[in-house]
PDB file of N, CA and C in Angstrom:
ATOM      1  N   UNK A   1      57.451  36.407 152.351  1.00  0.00           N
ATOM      2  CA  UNK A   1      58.549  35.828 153.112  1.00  0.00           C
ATOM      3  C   UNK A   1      58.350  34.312 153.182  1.00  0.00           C
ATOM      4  N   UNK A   2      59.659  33.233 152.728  1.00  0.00           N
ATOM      5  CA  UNK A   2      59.389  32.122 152.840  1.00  0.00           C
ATOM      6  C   UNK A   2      59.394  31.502 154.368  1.00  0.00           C
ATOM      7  N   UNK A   3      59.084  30.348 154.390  1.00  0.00           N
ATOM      8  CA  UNK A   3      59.228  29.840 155.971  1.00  0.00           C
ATOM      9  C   UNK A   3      60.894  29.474 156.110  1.00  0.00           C
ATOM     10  N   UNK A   4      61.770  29.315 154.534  1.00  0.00           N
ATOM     11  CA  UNK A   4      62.880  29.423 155.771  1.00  0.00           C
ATOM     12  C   UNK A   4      63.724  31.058 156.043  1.00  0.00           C
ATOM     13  N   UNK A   5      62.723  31.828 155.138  1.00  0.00           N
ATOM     14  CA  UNK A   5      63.617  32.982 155.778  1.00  0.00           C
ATOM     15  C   UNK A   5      62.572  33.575 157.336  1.00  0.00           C
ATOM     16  N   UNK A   6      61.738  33.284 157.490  1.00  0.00           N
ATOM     17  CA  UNK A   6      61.176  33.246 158.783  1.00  0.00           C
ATOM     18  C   UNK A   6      62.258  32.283 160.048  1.00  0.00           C
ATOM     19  N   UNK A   7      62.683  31.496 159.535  1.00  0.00           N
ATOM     20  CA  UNK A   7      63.234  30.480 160.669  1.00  0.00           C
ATOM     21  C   UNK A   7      65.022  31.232 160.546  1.00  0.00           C
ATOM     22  N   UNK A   8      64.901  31.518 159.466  1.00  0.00           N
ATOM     23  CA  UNK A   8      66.477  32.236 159.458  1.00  0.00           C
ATOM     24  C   UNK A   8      66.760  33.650 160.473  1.00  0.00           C
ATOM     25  N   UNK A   9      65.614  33.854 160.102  1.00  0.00           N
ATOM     26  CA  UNK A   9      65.315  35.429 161.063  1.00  0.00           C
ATOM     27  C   UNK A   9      64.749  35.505 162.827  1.00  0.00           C
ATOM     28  N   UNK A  10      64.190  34.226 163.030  1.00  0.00           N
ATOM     29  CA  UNK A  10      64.002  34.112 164.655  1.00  0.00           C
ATOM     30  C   UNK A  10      65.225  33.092 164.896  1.00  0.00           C
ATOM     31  N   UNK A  11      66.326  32.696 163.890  1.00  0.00           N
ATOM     32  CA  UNK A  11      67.630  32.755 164.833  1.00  0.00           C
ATOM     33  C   UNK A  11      68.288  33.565 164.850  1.00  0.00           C
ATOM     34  N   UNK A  12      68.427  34.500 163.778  1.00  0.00           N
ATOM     35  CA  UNK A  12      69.303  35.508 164.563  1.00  0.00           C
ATOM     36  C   UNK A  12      69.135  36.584 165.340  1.00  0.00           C
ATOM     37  N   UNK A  13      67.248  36.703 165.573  1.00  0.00           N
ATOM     38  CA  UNK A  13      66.546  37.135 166.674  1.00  0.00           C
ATOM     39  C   UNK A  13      67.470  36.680 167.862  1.00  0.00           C
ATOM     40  N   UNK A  14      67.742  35.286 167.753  1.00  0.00           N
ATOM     41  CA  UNK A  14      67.533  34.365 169.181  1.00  0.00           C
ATOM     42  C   UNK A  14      69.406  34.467 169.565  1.00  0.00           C
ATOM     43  N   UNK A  15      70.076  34.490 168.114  1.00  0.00           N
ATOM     44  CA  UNK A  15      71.579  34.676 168.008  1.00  0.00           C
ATOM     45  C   UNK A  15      72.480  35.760 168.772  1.00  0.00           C
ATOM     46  N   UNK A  16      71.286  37.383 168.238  1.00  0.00           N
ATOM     47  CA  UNK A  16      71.646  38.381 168.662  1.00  0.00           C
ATOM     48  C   UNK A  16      71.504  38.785 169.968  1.00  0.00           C
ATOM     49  N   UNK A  17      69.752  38.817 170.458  1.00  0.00           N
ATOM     50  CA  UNK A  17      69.601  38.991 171.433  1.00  0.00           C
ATOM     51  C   UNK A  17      70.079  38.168 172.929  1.00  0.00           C
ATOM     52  N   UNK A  18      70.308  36.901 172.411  1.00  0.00           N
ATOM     53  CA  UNK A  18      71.222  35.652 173.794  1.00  0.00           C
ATOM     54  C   UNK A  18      72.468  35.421 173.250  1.00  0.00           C
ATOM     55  N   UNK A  19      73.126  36.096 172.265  1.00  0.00           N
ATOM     56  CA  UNK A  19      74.498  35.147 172.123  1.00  0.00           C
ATOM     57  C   UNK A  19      74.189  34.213 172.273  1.00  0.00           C
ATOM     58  N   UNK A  20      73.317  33.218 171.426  1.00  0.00           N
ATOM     59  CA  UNK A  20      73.446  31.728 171.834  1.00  0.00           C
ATOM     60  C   UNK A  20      74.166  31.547 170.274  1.00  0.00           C
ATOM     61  N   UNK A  21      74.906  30.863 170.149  1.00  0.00           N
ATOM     62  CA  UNK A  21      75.632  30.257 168.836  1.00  0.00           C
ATOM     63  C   UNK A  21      75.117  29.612 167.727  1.00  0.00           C
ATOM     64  N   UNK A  22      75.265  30.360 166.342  1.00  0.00           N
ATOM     65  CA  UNK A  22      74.530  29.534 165.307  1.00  0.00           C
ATOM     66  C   UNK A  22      74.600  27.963 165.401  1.00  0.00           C
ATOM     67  N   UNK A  23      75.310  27.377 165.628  1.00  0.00           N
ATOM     68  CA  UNK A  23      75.592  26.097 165.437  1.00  0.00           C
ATOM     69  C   UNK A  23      74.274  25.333 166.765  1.00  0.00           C
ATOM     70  N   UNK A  24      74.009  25.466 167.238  1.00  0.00           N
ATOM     71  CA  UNK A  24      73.312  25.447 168.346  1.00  0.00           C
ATOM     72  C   UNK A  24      71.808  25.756 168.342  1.00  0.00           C
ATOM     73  N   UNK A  25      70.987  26.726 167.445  1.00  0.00           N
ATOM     74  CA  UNK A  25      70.241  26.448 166.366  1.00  0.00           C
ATOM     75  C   UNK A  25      69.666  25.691 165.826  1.00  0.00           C
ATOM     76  N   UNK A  26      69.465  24.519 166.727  1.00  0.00           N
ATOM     77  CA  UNK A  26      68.336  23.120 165.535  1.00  0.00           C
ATOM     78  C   UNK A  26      67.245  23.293 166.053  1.00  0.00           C
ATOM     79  N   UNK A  27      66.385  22.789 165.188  1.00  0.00           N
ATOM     80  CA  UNK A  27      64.968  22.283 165.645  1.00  0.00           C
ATOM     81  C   UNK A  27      64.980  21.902 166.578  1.00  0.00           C
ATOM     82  N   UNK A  28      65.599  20.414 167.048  1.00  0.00           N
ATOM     83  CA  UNK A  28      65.552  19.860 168.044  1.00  0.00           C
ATOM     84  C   UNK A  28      65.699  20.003 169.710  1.00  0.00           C
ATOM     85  N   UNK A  29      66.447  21.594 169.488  1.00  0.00           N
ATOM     86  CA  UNK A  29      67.214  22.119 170.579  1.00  0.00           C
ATOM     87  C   UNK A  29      66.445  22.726 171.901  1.00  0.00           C
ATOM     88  N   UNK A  30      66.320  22.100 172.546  1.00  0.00           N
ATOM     89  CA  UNK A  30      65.098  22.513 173.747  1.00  0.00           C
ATOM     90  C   UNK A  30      65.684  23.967 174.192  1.00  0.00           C
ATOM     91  N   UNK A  31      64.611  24.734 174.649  1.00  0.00           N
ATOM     92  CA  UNK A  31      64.933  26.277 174.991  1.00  0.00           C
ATOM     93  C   UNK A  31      65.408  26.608 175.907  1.00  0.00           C
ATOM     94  N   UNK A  32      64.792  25.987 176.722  1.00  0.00           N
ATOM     95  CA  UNK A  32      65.479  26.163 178.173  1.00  0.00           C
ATOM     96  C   UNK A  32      66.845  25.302 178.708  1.00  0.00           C
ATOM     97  N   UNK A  33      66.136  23.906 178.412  1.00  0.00           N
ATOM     98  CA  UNK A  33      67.413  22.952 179.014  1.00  0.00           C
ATOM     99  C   UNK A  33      69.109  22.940 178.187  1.00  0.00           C
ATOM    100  N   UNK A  34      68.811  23.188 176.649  1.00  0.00           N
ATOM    101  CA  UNK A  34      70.014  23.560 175.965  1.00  0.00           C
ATOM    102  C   UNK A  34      70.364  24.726 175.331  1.00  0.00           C
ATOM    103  N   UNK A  35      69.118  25.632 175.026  1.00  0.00           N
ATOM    104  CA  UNK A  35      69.728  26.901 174.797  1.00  0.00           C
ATOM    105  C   UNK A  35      70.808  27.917 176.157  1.00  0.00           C
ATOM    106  N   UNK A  36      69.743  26.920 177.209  1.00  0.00           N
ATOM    107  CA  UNK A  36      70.050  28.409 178.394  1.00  0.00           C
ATOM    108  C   UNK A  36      69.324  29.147 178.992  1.00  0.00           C
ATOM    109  N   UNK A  37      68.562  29.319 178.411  1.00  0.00           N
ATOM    110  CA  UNK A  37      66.917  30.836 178.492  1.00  0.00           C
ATOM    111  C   UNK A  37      66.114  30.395 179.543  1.00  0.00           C
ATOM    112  N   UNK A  38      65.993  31.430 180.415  1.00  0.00           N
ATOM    113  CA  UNK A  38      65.038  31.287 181.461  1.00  0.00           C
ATOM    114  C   UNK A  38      63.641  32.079 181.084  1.00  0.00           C
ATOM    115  N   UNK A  39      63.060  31.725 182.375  1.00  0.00           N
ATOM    116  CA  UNK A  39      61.748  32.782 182.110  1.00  0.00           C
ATOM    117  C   UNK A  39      61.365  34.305 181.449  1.00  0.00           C
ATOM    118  N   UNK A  40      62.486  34.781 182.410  1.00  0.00           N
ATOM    119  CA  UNK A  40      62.737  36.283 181.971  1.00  0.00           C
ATOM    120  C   UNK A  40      63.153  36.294 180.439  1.00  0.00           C
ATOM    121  N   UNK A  41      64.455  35.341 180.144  1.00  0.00           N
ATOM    122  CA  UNK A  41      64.354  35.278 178.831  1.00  0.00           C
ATOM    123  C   UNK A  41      63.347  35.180 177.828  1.00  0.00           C
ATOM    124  N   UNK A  42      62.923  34.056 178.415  1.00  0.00           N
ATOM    125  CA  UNK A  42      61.638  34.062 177.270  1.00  0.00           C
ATOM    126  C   UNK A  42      60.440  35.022 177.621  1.00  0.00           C
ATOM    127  N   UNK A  43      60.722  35.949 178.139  1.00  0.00           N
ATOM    128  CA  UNK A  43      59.668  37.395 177.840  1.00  0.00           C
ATOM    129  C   UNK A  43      60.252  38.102 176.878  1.00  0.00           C
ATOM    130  N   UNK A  44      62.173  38.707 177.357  1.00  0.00           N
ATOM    131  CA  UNK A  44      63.012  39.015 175.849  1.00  0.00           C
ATOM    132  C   UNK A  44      62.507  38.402 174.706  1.00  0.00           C
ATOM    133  N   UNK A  45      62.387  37.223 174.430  1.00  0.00           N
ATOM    134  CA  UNK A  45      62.171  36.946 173.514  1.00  0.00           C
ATOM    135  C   UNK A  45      61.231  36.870 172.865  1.00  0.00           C
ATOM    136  N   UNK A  46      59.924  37.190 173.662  1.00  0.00           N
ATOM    137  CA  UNK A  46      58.725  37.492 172.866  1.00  0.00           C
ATOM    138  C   UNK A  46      58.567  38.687 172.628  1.00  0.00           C
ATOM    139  N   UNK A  47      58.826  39.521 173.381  1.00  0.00           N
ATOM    140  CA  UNK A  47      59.060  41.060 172.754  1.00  0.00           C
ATOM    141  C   UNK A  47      60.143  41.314 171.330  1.00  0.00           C
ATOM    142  N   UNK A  48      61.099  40.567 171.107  1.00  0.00           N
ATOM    143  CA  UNK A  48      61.722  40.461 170.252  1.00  0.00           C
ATOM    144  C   UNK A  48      61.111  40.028 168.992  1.00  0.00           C
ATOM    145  N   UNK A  49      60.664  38.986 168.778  1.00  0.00           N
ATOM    146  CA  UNK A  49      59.562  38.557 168.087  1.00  0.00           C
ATOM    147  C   UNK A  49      58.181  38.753 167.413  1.00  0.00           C
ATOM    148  N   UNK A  50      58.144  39.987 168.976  1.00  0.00           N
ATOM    149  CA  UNK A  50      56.397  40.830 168.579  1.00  0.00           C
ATOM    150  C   UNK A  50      56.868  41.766 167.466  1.00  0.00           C
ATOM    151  N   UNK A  51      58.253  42.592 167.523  1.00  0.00           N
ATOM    152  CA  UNK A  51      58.792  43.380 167.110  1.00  0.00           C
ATOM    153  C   UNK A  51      59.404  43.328 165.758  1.00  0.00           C
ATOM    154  N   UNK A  52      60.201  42.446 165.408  1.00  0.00           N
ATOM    155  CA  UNK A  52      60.753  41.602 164.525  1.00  0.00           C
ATOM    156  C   UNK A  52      59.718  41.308 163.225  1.00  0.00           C
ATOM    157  N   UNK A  53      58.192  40.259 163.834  1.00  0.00           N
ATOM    158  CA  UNK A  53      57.963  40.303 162.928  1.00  0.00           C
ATOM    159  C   UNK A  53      56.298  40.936 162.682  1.00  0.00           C
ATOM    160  N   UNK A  54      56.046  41.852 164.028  1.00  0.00           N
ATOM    161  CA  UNK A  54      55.084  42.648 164.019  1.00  0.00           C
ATOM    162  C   UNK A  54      53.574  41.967 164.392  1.00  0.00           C
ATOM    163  N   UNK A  55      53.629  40.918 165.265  1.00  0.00           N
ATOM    164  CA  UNK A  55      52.503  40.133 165.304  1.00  0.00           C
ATOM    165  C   UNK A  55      52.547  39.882 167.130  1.00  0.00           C
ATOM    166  N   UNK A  56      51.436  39.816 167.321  1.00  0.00           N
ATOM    167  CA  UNK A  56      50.989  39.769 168.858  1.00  0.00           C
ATOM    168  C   UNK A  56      51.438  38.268 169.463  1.00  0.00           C
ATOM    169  N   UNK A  57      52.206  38.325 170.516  1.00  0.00           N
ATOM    170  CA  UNK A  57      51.964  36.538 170.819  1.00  0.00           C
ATOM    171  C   UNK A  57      51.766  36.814 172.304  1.00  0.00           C
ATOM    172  N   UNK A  58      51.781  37.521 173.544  1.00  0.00           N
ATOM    173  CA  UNK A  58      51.689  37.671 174.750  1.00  0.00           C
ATOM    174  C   UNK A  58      50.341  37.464 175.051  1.00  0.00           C
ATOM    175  N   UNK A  59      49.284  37.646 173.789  1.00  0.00           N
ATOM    176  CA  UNK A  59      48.081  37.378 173.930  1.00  0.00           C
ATOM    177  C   UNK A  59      47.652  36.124 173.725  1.00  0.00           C
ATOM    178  N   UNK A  60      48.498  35.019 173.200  1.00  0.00           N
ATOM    179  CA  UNK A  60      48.326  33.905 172.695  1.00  0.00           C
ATOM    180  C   UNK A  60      48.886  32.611 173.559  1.00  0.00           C
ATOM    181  N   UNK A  61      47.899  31.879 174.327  1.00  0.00           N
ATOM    182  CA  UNK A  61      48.084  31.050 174.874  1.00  0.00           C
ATOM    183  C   UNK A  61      49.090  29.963 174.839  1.00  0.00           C
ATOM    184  N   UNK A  62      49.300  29.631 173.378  1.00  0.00           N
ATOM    185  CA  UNK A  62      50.454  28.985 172.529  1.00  0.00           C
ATOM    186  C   UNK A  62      51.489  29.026 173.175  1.00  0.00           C
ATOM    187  N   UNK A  63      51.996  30.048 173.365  1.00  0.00           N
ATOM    188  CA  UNK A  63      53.011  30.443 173.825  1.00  0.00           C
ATOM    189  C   UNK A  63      53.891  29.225 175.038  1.00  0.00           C
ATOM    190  N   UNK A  64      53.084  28.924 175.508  1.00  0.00           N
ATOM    191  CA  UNK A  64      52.891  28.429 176.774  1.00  0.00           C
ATOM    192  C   UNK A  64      53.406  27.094 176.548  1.00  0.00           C
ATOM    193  N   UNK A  65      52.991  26.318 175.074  1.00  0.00           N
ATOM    194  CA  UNK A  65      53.459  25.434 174.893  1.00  0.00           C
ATOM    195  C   UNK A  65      54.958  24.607 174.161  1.00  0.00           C
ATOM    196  N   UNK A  66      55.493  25.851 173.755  1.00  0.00           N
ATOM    197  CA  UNK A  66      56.911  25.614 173.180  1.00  0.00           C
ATOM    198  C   UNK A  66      57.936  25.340 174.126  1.00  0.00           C
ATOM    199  N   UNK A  67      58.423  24.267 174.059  1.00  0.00           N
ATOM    200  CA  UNK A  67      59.640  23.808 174.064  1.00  0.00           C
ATOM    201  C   UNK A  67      60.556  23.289 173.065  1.00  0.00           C
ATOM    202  N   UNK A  68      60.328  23.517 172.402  1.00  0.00           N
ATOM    203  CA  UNK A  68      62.087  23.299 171.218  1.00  0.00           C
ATOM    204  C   UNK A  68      61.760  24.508 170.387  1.00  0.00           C
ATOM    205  N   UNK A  69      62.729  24.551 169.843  1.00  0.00           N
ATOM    206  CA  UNK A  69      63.283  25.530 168.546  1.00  0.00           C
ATOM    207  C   UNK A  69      61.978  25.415 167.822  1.00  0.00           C
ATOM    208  N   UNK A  70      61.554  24.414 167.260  1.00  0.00           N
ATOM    209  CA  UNK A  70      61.033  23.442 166.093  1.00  0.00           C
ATOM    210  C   UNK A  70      59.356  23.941 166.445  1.00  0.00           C
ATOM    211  N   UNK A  71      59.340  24.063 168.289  1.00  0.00           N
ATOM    212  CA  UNK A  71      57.392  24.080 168.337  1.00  0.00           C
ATOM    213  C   UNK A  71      58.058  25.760 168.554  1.00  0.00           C
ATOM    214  N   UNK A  72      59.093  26.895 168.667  1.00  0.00           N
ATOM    215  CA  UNK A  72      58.924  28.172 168.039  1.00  0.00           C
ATOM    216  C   UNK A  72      58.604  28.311 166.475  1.00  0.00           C
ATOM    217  N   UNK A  73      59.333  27.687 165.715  1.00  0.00           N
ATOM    218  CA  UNK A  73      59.467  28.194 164.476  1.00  0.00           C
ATOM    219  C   UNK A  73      57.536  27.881 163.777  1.00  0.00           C
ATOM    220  N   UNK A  74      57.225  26.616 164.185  1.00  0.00           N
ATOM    221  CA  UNK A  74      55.483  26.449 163.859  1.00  0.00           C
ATOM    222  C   UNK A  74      54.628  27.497 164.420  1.00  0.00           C
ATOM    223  N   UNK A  75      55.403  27.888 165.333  1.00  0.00           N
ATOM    224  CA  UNK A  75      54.540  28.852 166.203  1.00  0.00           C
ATOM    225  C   UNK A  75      54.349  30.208 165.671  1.00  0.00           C
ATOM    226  N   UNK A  76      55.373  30.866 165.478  1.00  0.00           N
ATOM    227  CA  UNK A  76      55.650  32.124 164.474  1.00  0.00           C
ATOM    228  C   UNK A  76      55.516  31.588 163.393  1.00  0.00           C
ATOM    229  N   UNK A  77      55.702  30.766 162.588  1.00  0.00           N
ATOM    230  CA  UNK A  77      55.155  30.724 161.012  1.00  0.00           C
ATOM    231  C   UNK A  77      53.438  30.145 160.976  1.00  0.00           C
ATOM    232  N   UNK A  78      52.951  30.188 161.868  1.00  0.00           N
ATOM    233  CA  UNK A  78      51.408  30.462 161.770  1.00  0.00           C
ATOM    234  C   UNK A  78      50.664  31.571 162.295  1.00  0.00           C
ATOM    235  N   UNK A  79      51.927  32.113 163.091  1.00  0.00           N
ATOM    236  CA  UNK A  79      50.856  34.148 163.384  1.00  0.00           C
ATOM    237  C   UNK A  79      51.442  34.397 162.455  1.00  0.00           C
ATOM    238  N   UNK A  80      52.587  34.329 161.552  1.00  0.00           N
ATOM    239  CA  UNK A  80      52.674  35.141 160.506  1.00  0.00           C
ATOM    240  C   UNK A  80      51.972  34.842 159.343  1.00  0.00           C
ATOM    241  N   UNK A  81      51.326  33.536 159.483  1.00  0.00           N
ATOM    242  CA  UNK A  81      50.241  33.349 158.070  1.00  0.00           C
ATOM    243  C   UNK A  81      48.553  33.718 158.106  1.00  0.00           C
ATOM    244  N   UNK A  82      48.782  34.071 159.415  1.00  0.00           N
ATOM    245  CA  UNK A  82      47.057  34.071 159.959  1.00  0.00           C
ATOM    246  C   UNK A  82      46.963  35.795 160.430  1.00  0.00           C
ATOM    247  N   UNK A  83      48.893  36.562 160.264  1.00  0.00           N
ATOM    248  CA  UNK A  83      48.208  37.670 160.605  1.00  0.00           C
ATOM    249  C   UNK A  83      47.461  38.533 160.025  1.00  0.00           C
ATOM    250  N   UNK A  84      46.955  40.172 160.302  1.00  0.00           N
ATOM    251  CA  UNK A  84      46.225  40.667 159.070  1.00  0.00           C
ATOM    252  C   UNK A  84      47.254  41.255 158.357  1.00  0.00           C
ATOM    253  N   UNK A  85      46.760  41.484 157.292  1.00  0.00           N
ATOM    254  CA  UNK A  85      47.854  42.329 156.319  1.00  0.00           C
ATOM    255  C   UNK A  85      48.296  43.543 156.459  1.00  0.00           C
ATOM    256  N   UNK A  86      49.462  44.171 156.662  1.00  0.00           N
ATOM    257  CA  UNK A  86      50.116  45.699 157.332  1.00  0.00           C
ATOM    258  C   UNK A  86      49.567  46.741 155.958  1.00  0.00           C
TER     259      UNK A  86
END
């Protein structure tokens, strides 16, 4: 899987599960202040994600530090390069 079909696939993770609008979708786009997503959300959305692309992140401190689109997509395209092989 390339990294942009990884980034193609945690938006329409992020598309489906919040109705938030493709167009709306950048890197740049902070999670909370312009997507919308609250706390609770962003638990949806890590369960979505664990699921999606089969890799642990509730255990991963990281987590903690995303705010934009841009520090998700680095974030999931390095558990998915560091995970073990299915």
């Amino acid at each position: 899987m390339t990294d942009q079909e990884i980034i193609e696939r945690v938006n329409a993770g992020l598309e489906e599960e919040f109705e938030i609008p493709r167009e709306k979708l950048v890197p740049d786009a902070k999670i909370y202040e312009e997507l919308g997503l609250d706390s609770l959300d962003a638990v949806d959305m890590v369960v979505v994600l664990e699921q999606q692309f089969k890799i642990k992140i509730r255990e991963d401190d990281g987590i903690q530090k995303i705010r934009t689109l841009a520090d998700l997509y680095a974030f999931i395209l390095q558990k998915v390069a560091t995970r073990p092989e299915q």
